[in-house]
PDB file of N, CA and C in Angstrom:
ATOM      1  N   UNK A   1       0.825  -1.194   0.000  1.00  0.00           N
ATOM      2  CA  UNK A   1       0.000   0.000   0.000  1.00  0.00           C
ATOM      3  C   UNK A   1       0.872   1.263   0.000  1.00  0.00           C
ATOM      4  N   UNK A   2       1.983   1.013   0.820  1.00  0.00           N
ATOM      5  CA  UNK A   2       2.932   2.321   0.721  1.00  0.00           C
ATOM      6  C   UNK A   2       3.193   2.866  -0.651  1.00  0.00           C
ATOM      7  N   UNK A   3       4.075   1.831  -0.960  1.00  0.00           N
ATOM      8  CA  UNK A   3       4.643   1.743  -2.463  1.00  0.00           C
ATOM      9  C   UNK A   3       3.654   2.645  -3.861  1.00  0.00           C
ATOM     10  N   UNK A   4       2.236   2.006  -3.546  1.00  0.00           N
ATOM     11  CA  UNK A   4       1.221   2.507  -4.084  1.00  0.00           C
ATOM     12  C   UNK A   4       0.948   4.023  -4.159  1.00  0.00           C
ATOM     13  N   UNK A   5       0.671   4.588  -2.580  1.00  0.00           N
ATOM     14  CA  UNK A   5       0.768   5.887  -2.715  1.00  0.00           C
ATOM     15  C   UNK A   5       2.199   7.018  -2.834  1.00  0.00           C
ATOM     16  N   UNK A   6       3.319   6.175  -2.670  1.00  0.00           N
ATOM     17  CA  UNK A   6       4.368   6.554  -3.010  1.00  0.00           C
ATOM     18  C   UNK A   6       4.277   6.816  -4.429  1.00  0.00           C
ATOM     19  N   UNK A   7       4.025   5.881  -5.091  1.00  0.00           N
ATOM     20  CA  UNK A   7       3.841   6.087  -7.168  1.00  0.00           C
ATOM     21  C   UNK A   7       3.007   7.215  -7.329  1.00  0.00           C
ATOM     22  N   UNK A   8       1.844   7.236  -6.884  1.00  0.00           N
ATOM     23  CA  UNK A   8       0.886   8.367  -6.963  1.00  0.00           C
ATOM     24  C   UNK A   8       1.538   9.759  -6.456  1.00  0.00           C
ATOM     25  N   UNK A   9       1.814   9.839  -5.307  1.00  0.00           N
ATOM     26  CA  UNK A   9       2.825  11.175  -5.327  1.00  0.00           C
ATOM     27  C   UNK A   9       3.737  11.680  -6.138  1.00  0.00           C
ATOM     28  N   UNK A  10       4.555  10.182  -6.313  1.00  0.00           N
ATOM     29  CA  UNK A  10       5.799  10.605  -7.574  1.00  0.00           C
ATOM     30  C   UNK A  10       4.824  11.132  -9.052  1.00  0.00           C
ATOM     31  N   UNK A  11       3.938  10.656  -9.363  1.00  0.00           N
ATOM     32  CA  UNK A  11       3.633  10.855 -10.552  1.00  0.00           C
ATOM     33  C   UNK A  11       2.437  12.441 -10.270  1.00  0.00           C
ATOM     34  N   UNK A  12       2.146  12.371  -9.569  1.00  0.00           N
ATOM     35  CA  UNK A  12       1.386  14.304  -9.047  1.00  0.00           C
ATOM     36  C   UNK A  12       2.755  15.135  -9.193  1.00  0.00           C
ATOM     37  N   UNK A  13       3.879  14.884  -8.768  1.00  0.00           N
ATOM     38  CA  UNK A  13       5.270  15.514  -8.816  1.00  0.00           C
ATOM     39  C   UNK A  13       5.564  15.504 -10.094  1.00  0.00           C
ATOM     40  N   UNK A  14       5.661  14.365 -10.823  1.00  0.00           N
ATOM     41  CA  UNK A  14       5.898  14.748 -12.110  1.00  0.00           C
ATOM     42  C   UNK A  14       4.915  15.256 -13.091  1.00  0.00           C
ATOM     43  N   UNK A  15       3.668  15.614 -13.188  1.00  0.00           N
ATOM     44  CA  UNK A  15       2.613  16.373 -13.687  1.00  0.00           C
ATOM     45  C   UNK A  15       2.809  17.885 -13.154  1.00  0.00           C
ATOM     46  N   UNK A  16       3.232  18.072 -12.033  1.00  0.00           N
ATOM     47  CA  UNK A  16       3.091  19.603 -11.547  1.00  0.00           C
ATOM     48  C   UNK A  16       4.519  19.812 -12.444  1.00  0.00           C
ATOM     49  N   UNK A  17       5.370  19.227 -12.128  1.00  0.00           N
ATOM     50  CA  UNK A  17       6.853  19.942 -12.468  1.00  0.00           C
ATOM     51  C   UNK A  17       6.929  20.142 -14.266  1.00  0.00           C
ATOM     52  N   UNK A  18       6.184  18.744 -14.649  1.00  0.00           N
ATOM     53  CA  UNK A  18       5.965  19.437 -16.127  1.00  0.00           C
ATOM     54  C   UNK A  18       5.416  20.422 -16.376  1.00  0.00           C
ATOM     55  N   UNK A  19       4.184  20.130 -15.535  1.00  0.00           N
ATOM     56  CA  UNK A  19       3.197  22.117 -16.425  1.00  0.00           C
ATOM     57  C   UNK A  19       3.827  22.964 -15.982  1.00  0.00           C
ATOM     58  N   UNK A  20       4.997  23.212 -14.970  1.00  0.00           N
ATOM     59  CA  UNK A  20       5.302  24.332 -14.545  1.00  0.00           C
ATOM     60  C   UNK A  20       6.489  24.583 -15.422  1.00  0.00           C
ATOM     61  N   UNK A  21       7.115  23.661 -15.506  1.00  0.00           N
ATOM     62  CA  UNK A  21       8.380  23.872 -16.785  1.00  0.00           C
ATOM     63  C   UNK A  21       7.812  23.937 -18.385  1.00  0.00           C
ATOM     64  N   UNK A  22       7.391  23.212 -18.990  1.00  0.00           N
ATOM     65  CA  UNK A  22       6.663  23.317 -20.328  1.00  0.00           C
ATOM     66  C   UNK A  22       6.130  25.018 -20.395  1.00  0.00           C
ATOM     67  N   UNK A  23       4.787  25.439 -19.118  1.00  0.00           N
ATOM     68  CA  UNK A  23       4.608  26.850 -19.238  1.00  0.00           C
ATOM     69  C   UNK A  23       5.539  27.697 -19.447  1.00  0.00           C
ATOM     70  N   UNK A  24       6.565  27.529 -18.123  1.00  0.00           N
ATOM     71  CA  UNK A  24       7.229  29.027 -18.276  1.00  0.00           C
ATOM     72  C   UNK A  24       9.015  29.001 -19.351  1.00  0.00           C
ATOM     73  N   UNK A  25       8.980  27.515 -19.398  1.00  0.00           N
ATOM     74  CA  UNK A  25       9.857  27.638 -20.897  1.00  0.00           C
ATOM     75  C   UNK A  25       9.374  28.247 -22.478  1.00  0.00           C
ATOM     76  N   UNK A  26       8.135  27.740 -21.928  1.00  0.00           N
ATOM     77  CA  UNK A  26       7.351  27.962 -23.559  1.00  0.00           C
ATOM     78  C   UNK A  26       6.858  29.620 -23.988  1.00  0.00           C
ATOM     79  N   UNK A  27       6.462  30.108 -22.527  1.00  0.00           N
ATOM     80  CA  UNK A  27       6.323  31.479 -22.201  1.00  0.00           C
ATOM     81  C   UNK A  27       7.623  32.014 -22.789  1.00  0.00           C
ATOM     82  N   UNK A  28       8.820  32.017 -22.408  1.00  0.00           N
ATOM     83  CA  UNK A  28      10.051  32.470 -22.583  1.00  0.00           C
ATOM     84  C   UNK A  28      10.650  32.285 -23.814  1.00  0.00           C
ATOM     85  N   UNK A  29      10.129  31.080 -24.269  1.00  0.00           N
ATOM     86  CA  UNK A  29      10.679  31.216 -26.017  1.00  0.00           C
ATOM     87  C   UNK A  29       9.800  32.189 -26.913  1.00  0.00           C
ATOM     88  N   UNK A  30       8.413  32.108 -26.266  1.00  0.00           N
ATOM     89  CA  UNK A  30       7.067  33.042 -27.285  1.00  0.00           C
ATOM     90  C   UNK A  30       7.610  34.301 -27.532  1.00  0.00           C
ATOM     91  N   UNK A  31       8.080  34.856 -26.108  1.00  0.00           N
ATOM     92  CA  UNK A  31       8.345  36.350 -25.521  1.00  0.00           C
ATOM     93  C   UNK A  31       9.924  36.563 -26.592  1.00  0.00           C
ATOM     94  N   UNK A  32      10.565  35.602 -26.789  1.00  0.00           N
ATOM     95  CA  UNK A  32      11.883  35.634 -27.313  1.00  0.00           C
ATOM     96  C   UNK A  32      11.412  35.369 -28.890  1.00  0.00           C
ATOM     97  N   UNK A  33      10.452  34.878 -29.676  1.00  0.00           N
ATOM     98  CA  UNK A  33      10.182  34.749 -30.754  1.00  0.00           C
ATOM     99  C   UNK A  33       9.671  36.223 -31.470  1.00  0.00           C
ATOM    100  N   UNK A  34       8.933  36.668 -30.583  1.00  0.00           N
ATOM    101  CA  UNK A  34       7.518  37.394 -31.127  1.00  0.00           C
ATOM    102  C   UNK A  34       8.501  38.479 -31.646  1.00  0.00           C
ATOM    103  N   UNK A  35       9.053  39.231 -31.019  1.00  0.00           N
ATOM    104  CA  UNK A  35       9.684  40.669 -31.467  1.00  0.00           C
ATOM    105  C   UNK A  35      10.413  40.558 -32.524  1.00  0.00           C
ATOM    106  N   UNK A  36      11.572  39.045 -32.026  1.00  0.00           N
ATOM    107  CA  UNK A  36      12.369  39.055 -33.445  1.00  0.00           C
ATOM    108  C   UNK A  36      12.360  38.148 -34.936  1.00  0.00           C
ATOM    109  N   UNK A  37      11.566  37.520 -34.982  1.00  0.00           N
ATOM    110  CA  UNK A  37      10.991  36.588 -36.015  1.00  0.00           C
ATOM    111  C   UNK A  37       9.178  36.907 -36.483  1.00  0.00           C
ATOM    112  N   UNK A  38       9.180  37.968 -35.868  1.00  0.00           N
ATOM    113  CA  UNK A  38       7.307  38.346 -36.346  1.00  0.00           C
ATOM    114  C   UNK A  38       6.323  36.994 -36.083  1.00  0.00           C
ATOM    115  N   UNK A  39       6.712  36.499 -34.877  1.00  0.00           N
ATOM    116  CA  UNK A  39       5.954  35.130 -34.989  1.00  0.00           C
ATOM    117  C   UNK A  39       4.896  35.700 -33.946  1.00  0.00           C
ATOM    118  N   UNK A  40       3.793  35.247 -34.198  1.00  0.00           N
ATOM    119  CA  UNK A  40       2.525  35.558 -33.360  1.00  0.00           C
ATOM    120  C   UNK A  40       1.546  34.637 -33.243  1.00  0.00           C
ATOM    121  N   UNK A  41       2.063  33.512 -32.572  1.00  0.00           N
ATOM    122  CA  UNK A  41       0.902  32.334 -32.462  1.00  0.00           C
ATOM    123  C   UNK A  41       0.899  31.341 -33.097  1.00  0.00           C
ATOM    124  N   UNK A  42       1.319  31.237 -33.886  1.00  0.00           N
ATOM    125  CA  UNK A  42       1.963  29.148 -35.045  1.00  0.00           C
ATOM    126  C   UNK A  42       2.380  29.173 -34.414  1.00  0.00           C
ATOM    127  N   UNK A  43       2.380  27.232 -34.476  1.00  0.00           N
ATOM    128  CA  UNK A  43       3.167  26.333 -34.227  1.00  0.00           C
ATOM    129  C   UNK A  43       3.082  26.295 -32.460  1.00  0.00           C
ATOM    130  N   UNK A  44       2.224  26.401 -31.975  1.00  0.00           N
ATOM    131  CA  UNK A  44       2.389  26.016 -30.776  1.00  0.00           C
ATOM    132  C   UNK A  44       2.469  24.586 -30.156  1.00  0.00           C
ATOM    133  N   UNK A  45       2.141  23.823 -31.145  1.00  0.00           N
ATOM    134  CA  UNK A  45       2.544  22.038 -30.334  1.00  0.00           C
ATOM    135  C   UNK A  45       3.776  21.876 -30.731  1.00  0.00           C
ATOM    136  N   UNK A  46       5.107  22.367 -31.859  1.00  0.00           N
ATOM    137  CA  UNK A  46       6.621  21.880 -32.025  1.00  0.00           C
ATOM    138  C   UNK A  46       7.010  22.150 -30.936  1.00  0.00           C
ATOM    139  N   UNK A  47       6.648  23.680 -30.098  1.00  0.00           N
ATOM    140  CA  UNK A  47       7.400  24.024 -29.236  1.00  0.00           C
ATOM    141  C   UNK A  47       6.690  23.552 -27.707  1.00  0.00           C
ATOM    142  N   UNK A  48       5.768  22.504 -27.650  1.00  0.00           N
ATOM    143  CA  UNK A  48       4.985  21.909 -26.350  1.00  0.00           C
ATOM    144  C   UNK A  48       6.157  20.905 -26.754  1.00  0.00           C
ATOM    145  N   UNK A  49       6.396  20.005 -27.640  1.00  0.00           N
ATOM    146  CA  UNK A  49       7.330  19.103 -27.977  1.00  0.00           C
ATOM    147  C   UNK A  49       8.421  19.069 -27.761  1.00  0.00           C
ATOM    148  N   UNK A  50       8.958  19.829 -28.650  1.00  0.00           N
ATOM    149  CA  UNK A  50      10.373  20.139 -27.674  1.00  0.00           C
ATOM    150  C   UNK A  50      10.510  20.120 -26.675  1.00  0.00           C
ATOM    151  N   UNK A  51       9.898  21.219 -25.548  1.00  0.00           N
ATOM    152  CA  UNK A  51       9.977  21.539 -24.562  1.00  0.00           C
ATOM    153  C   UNK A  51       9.557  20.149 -23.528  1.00  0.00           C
ATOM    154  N   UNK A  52       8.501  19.499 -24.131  1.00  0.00           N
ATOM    155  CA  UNK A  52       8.320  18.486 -22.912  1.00  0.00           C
ATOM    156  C   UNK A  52       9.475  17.199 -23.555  1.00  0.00           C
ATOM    157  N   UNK A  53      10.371  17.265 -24.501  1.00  0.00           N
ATOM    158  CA  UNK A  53      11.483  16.503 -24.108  1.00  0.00           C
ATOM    159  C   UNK A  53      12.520  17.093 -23.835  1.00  0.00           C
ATOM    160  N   UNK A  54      12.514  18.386 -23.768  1.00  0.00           N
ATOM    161  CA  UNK A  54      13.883  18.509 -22.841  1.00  0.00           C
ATOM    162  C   UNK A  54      13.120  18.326 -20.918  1.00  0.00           C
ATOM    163  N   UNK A  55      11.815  18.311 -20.754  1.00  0.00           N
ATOM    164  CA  UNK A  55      11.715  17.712 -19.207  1.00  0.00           C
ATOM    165  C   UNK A  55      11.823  16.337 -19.149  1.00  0.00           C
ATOM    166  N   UNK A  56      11.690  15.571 -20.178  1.00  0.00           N
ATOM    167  CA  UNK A  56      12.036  14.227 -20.224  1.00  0.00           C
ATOM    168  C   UNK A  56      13.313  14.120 -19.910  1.00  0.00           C
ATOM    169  N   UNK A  57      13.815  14.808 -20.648  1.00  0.00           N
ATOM    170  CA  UNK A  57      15.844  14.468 -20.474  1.00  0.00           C
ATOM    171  C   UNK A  57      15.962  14.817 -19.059  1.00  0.00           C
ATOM    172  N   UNK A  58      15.228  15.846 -18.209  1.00  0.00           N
ATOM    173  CA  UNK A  58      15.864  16.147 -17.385  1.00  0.00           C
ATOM    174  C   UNK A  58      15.287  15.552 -16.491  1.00  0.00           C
ATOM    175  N   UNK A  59      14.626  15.495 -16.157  1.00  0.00           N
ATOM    176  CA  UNK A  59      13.808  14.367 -15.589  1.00  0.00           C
ATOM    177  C   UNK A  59      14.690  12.817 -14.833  1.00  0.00           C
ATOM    178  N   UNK A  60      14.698  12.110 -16.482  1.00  0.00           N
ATOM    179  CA  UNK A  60      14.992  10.657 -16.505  1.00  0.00           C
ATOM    180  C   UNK A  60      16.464  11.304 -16.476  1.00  0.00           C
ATOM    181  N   UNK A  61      17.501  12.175 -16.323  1.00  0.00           N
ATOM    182  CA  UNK A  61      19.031  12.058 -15.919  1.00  0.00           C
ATOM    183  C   UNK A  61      19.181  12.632 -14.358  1.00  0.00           C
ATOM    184  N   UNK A  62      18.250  13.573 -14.002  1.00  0.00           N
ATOM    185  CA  UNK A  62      18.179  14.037 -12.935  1.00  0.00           C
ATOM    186  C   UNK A  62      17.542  14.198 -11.638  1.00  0.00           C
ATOM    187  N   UNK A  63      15.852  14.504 -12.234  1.00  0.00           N
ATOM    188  CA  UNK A  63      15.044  14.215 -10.848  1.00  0.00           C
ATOM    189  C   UNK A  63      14.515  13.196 -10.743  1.00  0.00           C
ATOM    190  N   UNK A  64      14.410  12.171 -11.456  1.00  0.00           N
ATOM    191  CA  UNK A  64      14.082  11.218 -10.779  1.00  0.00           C
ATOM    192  C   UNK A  64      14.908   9.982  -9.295  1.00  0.00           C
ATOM    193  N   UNK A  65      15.346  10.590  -9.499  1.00  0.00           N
ATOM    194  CA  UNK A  65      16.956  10.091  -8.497  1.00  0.00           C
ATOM    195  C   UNK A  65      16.008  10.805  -7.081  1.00  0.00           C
ATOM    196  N   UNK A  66      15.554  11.658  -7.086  1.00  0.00           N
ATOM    197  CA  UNK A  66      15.308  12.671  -5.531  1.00  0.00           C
ATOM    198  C   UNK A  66      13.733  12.897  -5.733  1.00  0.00           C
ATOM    199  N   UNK A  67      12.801  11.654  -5.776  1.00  0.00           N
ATOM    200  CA  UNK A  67      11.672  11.560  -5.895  1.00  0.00           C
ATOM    201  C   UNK A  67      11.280  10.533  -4.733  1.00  0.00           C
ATOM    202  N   UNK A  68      10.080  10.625  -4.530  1.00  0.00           N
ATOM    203  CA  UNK A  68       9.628   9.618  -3.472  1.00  0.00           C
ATOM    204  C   UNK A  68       9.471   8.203  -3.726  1.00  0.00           C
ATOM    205  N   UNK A  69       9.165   7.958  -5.175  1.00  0.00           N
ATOM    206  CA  UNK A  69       8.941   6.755  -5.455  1.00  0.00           C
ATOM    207  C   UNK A  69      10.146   5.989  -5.886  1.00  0.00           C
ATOM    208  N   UNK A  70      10.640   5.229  -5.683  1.00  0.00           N
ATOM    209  CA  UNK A  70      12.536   4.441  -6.132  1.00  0.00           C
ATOM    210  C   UNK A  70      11.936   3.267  -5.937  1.00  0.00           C
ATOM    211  N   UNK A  71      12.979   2.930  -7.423  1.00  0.00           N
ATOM    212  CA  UNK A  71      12.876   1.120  -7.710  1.00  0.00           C
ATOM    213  C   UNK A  71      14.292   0.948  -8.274  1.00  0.00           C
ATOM    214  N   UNK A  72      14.277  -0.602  -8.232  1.00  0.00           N
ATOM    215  CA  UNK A  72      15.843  -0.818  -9.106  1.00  0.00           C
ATOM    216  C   UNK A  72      15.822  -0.187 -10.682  1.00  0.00           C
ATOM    217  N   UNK A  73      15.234  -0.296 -10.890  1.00  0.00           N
ATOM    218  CA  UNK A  73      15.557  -0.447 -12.681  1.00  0.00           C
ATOM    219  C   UNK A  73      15.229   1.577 -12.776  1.00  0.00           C
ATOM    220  N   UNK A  74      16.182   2.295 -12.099  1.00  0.00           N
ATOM    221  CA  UNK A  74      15.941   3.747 -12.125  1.00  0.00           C
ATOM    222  C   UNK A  74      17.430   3.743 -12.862  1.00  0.00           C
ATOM    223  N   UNK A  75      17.813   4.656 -13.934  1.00  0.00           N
ATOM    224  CA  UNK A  75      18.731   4.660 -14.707  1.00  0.00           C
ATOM    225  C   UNK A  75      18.668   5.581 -15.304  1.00  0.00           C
ATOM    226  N   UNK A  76      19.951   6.463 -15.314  1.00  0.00           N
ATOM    227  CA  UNK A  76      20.134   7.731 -16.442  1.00  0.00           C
ATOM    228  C   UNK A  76      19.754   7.344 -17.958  1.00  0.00           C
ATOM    229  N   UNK A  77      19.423   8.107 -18.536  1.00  0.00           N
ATOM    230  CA  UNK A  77      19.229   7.839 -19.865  1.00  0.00           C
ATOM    231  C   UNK A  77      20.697   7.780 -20.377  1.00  0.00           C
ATOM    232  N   UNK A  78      20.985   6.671 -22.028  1.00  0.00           N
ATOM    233  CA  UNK A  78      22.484   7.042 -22.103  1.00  0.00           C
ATOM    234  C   UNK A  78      22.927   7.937 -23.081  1.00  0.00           C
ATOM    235  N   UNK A  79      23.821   8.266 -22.875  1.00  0.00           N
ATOM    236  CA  UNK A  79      24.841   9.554 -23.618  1.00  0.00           C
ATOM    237  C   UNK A  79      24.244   9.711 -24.516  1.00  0.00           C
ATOM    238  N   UNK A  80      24.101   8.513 -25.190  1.00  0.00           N
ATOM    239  CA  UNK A  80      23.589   8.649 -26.993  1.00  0.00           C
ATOM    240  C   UNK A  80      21.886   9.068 -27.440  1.00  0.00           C
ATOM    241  N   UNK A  81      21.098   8.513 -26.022  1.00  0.00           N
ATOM    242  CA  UNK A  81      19.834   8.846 -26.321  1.00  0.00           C
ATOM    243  C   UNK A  81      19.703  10.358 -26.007  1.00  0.00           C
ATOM    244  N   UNK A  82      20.699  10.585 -25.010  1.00  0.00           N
ATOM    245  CA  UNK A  82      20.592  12.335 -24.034  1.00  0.00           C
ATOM    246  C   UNK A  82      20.613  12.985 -25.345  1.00  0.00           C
ATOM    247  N   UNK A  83      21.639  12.864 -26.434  1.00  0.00           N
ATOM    248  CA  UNK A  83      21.801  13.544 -26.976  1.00  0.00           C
ATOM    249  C   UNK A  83      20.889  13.965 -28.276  1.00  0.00           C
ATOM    250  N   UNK A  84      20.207  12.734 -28.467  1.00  0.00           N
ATOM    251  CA  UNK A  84      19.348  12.050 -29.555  1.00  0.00           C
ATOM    252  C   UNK A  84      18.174  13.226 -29.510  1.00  0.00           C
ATOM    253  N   UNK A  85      17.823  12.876 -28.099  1.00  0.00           N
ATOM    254  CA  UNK A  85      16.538  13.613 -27.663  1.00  0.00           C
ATOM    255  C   UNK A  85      16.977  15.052 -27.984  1.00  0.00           C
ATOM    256  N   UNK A  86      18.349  15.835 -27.000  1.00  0.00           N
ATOM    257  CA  UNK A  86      18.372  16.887 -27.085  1.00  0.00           C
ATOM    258  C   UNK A  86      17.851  17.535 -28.544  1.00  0.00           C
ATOM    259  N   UNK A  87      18.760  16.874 -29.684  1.00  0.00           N
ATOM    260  CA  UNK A  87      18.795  17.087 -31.236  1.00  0.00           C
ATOM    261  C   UNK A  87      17.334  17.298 -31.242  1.00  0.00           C
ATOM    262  N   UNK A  88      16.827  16.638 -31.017  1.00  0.00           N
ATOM    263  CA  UNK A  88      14.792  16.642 -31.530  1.00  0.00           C
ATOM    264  C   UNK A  88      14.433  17.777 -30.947  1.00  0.00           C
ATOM    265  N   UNK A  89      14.360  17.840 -29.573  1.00  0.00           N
ATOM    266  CA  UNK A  89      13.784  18.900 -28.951  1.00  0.00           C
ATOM    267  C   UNK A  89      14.272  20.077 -29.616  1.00  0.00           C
ATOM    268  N   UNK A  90      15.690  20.635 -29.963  1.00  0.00           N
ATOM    269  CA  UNK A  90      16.215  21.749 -30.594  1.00  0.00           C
ATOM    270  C   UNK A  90      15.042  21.636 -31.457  1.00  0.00           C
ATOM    271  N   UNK A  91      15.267  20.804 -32.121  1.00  0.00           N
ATOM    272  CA  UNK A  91      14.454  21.088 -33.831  1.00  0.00           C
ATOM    273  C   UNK A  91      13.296  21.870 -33.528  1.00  0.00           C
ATOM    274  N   UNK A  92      12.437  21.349 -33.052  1.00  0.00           N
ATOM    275  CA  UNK A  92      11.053  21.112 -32.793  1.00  0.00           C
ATOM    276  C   UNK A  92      11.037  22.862 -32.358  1.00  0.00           C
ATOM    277  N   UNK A  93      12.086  23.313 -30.831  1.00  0.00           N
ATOM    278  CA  UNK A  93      11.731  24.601 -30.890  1.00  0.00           C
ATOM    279  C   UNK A  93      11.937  25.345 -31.963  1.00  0.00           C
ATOM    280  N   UNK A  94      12.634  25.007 -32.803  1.00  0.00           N
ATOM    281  CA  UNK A  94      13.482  26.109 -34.327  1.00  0.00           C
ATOM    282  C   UNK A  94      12.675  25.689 -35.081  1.00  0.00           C
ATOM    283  N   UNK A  95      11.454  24.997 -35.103  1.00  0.00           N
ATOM    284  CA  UNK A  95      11.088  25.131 -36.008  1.00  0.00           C
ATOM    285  C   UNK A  95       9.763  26.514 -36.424  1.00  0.00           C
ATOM    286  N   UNK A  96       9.807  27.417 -35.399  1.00  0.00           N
ATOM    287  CA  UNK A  96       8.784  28.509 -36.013  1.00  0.00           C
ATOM    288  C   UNK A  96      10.455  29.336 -36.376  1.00  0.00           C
ATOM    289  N   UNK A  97      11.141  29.095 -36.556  1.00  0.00           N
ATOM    290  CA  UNK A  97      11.910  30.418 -37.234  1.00  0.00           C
ATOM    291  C   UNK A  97      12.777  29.680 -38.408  1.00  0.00           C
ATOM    292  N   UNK A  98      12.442  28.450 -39.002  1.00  0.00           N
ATOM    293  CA  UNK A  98      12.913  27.658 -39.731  1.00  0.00           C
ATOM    294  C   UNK A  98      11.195  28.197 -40.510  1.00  0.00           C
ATOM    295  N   UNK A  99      10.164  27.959 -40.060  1.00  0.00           N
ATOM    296  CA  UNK A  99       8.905  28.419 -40.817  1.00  0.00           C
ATOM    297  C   UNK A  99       8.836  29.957 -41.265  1.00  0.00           C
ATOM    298  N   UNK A 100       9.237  30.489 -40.131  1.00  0.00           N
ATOM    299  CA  UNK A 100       9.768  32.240 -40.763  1.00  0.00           C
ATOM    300  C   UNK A 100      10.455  32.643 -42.158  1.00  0.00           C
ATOM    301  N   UNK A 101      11.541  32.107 -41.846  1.00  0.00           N
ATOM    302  CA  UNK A 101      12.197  32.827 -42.667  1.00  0.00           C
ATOM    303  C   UNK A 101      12.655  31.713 -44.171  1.00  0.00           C
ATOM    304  N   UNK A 102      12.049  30.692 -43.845  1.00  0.00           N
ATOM    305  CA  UNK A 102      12.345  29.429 -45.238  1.00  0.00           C
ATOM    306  C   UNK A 102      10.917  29.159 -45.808  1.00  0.00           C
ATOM    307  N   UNK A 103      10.003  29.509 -45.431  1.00  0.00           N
ATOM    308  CA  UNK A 103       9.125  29.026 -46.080  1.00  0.00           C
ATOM    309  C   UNK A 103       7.691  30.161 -46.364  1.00  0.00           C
ATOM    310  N   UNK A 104       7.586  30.832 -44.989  1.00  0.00           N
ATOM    311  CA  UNK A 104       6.450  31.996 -45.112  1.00  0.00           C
ATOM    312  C   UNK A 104       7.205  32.794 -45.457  1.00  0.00           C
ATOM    313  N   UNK A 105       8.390  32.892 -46.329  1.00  0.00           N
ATOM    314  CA  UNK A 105       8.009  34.651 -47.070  1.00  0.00           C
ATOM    315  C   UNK A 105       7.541  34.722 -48.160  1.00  0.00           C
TER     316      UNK A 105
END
């Protein structure tokens, strides 16, 4: 029964910490788009994407280690996927200024 509500906490922890990171990353790229790429509203799921795998990466290399819920099979992601992911997530945010300036003019 412990174990049980232990998972349930861990996973309320990881739902809050996403919406709170996804928001105010995604906030911060909009605010960083809008003035200098004339972007005003596209593409808002590349950059939910991105953004919720760079909390994946950070996540599965970092907080999950200092969470309530622990099992054996808890493991950094490796080098090659860290990086795999990183590559995607970049894209995904570049892609409203890859749509800017390569394709909408």
């Amino acid at each position: 029964m412990k174990k049980i509500v232990l998972m349930l906490l861990e996973f309320l922890r990881i739902i809050i910490m996403m919406f709170f990171f996804v928001s105010i990353v995604t906030n911060l790229e909009r605010s960083f788009y809008e003035p200098l790429f004339h972007w005003y509203g596209e593409f808002h799921f590349p950059l939910f994407v991105g953004n919720f795998m760079l909390f994946l990466v950070w996540y599965r290399n970092r907080l999950q280690f200092s969470g309530w819920f622990t099992h054996d099979g808890q493991e950094k992601l490796s080098r090659k996927m860290t990086r795999i992911m990183l590559g995607c997530a970049v894209f995904f945010i570049l892609i409203p200024v890859f749509y800017t300036y390569y394709i909408h003019l």
